[in-house]
PDB file of N, CA and C in Angstrom:
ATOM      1  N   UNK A   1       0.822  -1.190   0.000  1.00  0.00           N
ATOM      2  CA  UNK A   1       0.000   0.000   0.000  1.00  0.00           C
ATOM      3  C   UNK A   1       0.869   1.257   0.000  1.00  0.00           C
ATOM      4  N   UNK A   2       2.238   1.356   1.036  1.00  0.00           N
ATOM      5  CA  UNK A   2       3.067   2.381   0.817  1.00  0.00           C
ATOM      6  C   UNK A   2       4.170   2.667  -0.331  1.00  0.00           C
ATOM      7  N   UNK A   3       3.769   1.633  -1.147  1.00  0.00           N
ATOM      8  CA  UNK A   3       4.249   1.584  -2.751  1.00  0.00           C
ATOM      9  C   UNK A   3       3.500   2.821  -3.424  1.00  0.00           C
ATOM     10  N   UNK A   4       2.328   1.990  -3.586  1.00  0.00           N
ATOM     11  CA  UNK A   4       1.296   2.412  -4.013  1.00  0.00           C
ATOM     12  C   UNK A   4       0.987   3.920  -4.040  1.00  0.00           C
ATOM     13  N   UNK A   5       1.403   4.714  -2.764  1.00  0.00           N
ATOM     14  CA  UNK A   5       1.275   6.023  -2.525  1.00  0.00           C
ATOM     15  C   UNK A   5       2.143   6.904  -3.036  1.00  0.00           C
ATOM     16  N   UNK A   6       3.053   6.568  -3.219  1.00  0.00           N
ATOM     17  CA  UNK A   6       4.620   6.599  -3.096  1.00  0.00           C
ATOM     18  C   UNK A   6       4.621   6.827  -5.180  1.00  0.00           C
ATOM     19  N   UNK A   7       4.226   5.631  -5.459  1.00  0.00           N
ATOM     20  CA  UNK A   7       3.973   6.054  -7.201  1.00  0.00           C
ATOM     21  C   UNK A   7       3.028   6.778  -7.708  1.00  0.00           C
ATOM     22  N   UNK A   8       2.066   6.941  -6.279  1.00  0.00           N
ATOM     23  CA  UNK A   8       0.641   7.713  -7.070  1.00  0.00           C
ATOM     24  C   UNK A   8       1.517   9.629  -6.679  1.00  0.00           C
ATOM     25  N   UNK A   9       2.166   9.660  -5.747  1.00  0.00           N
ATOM     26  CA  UNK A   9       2.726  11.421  -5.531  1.00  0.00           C
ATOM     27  C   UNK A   9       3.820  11.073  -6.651  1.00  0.00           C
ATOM     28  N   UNK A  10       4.610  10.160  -7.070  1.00  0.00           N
ATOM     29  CA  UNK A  10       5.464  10.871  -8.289  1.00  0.00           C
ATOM     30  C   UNK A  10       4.945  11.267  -9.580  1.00  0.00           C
ATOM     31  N   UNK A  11       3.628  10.176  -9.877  1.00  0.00           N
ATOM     32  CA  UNK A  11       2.964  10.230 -10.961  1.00  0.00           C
ATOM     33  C   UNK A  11       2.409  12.036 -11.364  1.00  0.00           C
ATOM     34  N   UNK A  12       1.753  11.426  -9.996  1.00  0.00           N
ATOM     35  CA  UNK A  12       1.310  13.080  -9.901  1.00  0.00           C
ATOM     36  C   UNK A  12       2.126  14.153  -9.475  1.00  0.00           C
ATOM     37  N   UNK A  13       3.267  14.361  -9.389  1.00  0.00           N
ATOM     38  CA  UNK A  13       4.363  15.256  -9.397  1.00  0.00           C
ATOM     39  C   UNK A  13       4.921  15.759 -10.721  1.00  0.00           C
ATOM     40  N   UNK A  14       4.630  14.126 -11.619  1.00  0.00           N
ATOM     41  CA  UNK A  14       4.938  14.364 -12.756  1.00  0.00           C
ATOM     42  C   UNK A  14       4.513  15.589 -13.550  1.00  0.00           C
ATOM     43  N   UNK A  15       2.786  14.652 -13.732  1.00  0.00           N
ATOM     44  CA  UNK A  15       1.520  15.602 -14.577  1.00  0.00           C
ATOM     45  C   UNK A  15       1.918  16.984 -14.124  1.00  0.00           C
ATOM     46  N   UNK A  16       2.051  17.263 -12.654  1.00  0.00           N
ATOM     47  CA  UNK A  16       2.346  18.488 -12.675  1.00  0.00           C
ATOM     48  C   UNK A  16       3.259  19.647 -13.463  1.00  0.00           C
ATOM     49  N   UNK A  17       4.253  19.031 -13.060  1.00  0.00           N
ATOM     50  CA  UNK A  17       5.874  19.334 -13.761  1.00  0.00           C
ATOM     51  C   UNK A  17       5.727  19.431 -14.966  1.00  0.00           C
ATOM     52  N   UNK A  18       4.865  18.385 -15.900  1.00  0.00           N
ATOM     53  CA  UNK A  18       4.621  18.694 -17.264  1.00  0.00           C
ATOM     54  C   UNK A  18       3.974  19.822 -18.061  1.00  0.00           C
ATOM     55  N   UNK A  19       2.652  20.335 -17.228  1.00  0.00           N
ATOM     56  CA  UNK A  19       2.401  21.248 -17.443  1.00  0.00           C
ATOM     57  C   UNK A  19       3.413  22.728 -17.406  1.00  0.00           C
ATOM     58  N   UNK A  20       4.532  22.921 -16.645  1.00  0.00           N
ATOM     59  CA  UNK A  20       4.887  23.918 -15.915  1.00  0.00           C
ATOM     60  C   UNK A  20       5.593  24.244 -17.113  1.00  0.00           C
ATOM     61  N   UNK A  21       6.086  23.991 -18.503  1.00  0.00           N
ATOM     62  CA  UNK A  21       7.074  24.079 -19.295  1.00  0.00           C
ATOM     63  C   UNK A  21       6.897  25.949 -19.954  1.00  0.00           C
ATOM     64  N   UNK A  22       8.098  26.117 -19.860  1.00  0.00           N
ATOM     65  CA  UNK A  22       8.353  27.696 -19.724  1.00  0.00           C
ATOM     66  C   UNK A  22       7.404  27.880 -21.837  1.00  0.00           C
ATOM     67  N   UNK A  23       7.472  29.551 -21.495  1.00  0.00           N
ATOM     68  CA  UNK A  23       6.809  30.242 -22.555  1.00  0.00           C
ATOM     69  C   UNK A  23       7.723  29.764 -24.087  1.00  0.00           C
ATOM     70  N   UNK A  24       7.234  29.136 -25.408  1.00  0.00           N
ATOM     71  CA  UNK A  24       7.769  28.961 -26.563  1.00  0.00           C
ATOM     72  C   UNK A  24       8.534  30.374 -26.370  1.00  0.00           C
ATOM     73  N   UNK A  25       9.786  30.587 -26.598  1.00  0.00           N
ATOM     74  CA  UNK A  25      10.719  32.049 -27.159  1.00  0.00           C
ATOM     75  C   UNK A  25      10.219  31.939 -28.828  1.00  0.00           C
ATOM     76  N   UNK A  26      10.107  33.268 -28.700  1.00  0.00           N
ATOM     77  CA  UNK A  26       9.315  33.987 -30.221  1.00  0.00           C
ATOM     78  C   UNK A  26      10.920  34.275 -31.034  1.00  0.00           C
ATOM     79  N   UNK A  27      10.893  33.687 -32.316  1.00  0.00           N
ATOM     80  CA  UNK A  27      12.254  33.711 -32.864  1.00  0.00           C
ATOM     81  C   UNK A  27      11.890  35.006 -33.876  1.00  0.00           C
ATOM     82  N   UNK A  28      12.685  35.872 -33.682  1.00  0.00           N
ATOM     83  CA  UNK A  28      12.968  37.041 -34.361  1.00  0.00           C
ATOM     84  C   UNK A  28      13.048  36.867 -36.038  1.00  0.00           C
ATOM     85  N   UNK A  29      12.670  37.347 -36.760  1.00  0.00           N
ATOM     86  CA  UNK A  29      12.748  37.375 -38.737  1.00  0.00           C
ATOM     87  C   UNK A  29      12.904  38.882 -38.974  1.00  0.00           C
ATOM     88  N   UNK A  30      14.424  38.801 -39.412  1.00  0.00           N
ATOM     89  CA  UNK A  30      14.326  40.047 -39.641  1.00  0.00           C
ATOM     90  C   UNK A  30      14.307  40.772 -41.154  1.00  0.00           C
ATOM     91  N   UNK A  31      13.847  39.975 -41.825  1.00  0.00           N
ATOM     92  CA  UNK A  31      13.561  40.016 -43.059  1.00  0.00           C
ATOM     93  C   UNK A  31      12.471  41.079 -43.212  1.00  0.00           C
ATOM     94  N   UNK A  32      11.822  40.992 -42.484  1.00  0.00           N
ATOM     95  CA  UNK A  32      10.364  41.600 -42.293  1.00  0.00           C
ATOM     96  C   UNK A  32      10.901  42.776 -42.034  1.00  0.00           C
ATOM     97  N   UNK A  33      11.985  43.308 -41.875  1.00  0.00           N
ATOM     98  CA  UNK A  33      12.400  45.191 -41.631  1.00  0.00           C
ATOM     99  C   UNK A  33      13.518  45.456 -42.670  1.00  0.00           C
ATOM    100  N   UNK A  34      12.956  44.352 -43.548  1.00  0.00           N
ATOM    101  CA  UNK A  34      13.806  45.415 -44.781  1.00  0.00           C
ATOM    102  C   UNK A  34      13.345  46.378 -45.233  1.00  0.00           C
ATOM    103  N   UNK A  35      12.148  46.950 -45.656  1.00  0.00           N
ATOM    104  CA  UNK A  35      11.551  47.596 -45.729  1.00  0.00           C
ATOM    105  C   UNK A  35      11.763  49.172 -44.819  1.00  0.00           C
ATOM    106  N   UNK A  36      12.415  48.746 -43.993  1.00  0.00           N
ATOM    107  CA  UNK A  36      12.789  50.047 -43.137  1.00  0.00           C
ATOM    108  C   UNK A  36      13.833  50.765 -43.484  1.00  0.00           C
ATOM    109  N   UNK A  37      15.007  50.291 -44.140  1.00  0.00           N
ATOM    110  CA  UNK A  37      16.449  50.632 -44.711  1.00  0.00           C
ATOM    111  C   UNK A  37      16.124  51.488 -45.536  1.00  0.00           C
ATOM    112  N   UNK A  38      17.378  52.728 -45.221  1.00  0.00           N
ATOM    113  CA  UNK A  38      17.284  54.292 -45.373  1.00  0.00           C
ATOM    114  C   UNK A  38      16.142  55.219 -44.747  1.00  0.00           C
ATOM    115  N   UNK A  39      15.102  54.728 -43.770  1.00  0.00           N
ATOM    116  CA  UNK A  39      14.530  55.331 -43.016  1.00  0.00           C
ATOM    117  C   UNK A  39      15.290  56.133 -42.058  1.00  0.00           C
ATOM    118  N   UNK A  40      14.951  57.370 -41.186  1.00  0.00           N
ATOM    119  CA  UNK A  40      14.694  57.730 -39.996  1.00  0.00           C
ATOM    120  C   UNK A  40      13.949  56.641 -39.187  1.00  0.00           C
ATOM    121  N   UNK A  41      15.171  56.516 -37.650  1.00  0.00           N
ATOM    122  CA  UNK A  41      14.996  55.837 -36.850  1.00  0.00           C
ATOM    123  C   UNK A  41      13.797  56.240 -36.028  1.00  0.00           C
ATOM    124  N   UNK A  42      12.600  56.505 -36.294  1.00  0.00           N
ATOM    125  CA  UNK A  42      11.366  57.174 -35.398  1.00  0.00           C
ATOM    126  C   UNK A  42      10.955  56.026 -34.349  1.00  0.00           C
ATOM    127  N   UNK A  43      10.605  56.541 -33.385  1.00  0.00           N
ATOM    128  CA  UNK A  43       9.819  55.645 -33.034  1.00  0.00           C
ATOM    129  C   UNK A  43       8.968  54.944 -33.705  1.00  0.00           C
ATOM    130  N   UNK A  44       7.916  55.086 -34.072  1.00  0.00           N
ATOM    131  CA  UNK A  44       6.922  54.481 -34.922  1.00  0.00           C
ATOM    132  C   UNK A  44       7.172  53.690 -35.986  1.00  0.00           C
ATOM    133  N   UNK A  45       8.601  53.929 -36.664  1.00  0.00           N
ATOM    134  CA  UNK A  45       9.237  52.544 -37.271  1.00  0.00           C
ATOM    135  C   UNK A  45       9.858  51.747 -36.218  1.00  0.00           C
ATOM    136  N   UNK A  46      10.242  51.730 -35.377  1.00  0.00           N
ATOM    137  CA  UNK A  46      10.905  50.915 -34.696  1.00  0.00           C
ATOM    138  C   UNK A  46       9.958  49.724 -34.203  1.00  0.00           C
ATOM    139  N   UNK A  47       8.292  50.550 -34.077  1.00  0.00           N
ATOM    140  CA  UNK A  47       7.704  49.658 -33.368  1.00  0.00           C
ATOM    141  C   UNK A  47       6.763  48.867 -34.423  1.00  0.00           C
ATOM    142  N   UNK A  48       7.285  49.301 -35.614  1.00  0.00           N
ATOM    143  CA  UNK A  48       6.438  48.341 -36.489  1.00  0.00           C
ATOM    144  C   UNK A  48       7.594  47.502 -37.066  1.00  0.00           C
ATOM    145  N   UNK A  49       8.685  47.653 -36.926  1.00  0.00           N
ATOM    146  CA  UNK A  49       9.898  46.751 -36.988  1.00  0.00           C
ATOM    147  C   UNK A  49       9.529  45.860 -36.064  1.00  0.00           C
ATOM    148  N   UNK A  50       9.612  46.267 -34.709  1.00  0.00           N
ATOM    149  CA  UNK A  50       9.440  44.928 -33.552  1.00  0.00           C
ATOM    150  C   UNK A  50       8.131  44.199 -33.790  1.00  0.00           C
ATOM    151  N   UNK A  51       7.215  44.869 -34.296  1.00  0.00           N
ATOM    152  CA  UNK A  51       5.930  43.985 -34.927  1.00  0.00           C
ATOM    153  C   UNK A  51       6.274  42.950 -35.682  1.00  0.00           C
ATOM    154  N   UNK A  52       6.136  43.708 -36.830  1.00  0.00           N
ATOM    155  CA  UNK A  52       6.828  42.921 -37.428  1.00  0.00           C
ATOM    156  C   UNK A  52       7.512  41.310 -37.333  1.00  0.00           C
ATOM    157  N   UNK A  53       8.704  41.888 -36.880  1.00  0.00           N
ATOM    158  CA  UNK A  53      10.147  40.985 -36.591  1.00  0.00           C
ATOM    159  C   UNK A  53       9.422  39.274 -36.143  1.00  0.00           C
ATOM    160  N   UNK A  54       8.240  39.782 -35.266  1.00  0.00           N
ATOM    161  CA  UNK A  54       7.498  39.043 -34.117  1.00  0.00           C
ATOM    162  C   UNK A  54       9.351  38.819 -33.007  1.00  0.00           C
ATOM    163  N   UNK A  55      10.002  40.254 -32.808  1.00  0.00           N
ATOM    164  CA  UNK A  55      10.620  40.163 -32.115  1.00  0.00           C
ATOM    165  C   UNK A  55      10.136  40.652 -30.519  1.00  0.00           C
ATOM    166  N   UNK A  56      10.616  40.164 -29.297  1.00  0.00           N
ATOM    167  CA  UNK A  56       9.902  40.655 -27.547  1.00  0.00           C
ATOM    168  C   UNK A  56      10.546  41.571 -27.628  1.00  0.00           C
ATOM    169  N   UNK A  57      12.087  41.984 -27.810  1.00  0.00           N
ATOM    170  CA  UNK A  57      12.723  43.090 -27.513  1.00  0.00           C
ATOM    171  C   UNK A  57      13.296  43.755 -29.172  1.00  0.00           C
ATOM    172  N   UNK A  58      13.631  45.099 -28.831  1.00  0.00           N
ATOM    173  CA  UNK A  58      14.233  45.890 -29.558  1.00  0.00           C
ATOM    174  C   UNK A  58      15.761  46.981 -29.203  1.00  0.00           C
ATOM    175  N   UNK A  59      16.687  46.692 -29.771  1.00  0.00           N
ATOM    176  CA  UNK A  59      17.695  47.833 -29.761  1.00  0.00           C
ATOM    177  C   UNK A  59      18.545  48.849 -31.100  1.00  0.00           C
ATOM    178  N   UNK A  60      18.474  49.580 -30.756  1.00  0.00           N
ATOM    179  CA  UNK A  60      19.346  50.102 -31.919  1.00  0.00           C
ATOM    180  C   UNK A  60      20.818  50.475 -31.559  1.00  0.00           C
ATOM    181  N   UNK A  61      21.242  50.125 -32.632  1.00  0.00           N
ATOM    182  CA  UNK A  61      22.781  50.394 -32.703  1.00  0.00           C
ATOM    183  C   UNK A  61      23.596  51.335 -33.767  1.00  0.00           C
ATOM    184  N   UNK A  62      24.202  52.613 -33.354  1.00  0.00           N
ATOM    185  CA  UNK A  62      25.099  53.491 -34.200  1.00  0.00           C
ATOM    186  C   UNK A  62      26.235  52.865 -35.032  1.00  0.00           C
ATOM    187  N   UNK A  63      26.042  53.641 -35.502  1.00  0.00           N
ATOM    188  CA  UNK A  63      27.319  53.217 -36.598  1.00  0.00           C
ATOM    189  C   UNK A  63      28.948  53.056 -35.665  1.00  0.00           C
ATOM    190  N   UNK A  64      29.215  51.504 -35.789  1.00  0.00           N
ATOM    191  CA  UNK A  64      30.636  51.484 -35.190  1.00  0.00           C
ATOM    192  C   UNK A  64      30.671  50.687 -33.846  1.00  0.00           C
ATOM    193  N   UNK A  65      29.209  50.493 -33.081  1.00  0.00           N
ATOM    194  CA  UNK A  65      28.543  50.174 -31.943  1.00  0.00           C
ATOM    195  C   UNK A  65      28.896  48.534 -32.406  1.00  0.00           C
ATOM    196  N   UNK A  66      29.040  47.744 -30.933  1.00  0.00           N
ATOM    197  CA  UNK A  66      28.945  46.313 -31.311  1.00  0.00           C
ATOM    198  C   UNK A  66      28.340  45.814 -30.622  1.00  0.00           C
ATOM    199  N   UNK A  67      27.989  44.573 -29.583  1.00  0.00           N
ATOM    200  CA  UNK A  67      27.559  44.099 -29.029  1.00  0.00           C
ATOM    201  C   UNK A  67      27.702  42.775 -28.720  1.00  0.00           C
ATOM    202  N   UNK A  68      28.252  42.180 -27.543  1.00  0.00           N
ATOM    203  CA  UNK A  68      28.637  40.648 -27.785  1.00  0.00           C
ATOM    204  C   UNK A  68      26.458  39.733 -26.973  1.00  0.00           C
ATOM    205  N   UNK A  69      26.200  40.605 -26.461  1.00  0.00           N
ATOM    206  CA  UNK A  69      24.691  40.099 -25.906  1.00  0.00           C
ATOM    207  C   UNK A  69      24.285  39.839 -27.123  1.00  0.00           C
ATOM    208  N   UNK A  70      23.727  38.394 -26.806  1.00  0.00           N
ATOM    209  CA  UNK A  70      22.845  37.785 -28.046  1.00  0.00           C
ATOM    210  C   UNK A  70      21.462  37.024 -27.873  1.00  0.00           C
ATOM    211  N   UNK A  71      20.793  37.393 -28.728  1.00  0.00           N
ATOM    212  CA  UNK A  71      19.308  37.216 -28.049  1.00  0.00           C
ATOM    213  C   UNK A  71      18.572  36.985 -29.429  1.00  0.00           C
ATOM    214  N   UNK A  72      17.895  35.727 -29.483  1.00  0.00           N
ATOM    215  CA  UNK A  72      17.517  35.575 -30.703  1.00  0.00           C
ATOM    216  C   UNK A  72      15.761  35.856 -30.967  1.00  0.00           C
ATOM    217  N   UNK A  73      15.695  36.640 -29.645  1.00  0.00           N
ATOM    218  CA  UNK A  73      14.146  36.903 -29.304  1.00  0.00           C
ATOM    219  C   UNK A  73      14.234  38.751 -29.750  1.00  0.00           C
ATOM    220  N   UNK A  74      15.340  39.071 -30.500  1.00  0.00           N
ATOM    221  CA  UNK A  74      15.246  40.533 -30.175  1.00  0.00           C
ATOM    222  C   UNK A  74      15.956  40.667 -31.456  1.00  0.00           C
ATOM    223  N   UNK A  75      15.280  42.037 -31.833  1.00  0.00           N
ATOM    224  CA  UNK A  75      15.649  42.371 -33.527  1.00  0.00           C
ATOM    225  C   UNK A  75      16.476  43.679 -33.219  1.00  0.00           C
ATOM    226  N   UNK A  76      17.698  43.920 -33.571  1.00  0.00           N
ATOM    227  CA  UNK A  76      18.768  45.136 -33.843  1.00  0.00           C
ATOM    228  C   UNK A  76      18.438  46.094 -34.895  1.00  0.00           C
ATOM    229  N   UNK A  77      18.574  47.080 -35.122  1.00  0.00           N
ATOM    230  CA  UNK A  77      17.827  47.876 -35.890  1.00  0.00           C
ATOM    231  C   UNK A  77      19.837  48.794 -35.939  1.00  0.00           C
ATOM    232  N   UNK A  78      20.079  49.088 -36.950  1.00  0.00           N
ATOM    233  CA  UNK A  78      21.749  49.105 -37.192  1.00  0.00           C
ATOM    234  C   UNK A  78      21.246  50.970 -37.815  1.00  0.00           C
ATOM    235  N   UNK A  79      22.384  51.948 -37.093  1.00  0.00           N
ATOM    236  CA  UNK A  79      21.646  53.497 -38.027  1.00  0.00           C
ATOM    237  C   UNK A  79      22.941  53.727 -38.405  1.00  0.00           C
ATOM    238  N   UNK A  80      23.191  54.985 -38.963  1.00  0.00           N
ATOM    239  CA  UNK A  80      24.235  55.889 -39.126  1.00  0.00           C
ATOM    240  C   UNK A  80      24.142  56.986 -38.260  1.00  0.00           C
ATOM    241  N   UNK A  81      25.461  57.663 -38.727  1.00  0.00           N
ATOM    242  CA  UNK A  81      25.013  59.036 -37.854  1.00  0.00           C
ATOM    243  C   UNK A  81      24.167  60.094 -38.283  1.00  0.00           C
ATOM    244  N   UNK A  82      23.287  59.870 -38.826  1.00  0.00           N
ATOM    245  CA  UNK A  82      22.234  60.834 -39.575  1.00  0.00           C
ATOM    246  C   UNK A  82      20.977  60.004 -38.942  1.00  0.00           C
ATOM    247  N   UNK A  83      20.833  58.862 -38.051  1.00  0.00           N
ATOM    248  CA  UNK A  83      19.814  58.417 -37.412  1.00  0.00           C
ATOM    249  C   UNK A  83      18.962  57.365 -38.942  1.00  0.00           C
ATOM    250  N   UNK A  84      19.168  57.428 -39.687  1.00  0.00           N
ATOM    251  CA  UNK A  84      18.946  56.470 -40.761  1.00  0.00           C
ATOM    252  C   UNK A  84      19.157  54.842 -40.678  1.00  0.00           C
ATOM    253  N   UNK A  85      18.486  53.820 -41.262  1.00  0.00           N
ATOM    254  CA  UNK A  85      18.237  52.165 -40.482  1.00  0.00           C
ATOM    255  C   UNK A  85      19.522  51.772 -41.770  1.00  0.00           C
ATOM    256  N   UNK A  86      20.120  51.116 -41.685  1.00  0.00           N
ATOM    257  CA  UNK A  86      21.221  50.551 -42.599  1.00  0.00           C
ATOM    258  C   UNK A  86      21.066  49.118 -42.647  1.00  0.00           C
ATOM    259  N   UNK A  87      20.385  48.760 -41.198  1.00  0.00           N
ATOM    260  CA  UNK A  87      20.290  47.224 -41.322  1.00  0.00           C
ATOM    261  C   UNK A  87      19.468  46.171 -40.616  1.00  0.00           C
ATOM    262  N   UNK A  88      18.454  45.884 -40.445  1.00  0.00           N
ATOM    263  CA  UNK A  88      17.623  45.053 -39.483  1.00  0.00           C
ATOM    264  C   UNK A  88      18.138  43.551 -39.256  1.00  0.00           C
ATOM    265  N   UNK A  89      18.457  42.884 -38.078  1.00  0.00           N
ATOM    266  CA  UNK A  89      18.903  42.079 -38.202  1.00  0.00           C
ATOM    267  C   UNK A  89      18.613  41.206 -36.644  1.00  0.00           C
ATOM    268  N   UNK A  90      18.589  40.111 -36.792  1.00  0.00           N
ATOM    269  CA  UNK A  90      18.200  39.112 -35.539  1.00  0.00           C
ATOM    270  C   UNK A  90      19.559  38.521 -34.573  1.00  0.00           C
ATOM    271  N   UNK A  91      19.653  39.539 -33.614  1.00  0.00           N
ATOM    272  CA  UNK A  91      20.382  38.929 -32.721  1.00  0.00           C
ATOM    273  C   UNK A  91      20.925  39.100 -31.510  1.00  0.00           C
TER     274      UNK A  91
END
């Protein structure tokens, strides 16, 4: 009988645990902000870039700027120094 109990709390520890599995990560396409290149960096492109992208996060980066953080949930948006998009890209 103390078998019995014993497999019925792992079983059911299990089912639990199974459910608990973290959020799918939304993979960034950054294909979808080509369309933005030679724009002004406005807000309002940026946020139809991150639409877009179906990226969670957004950053932009100046000309010369690097970045070793990599995140494949988040779309880079690349300017010059005139604030212009040069490059949309996933990473």
């Amino acid at each position: 009988m103390r078998g019995n109990r014993a497999l019925l709390g792992l079983s059911l520890g299990c089912a639990l645990l199974a459910g608990c599995g973290g959020e799918k990560m939304m993979r960034c396409t950054s294909a979808s902000g080509s369309w933005a290149i030679g724009r002004v960096a406005e807000q309002g492109v940026l946020d139809r870039i991150q639409a877009e992208s179906r990226a969670t996060r957004i950053r932009t980066l100046g000309a010369g700027e690097t970045s070793a953080d990599i995140g494949m949930d988040r779309v880079t948006v690349h300017v010059d120094a005139q604030d212009r998009i040069t490059a949309v890209t996933c990473d």
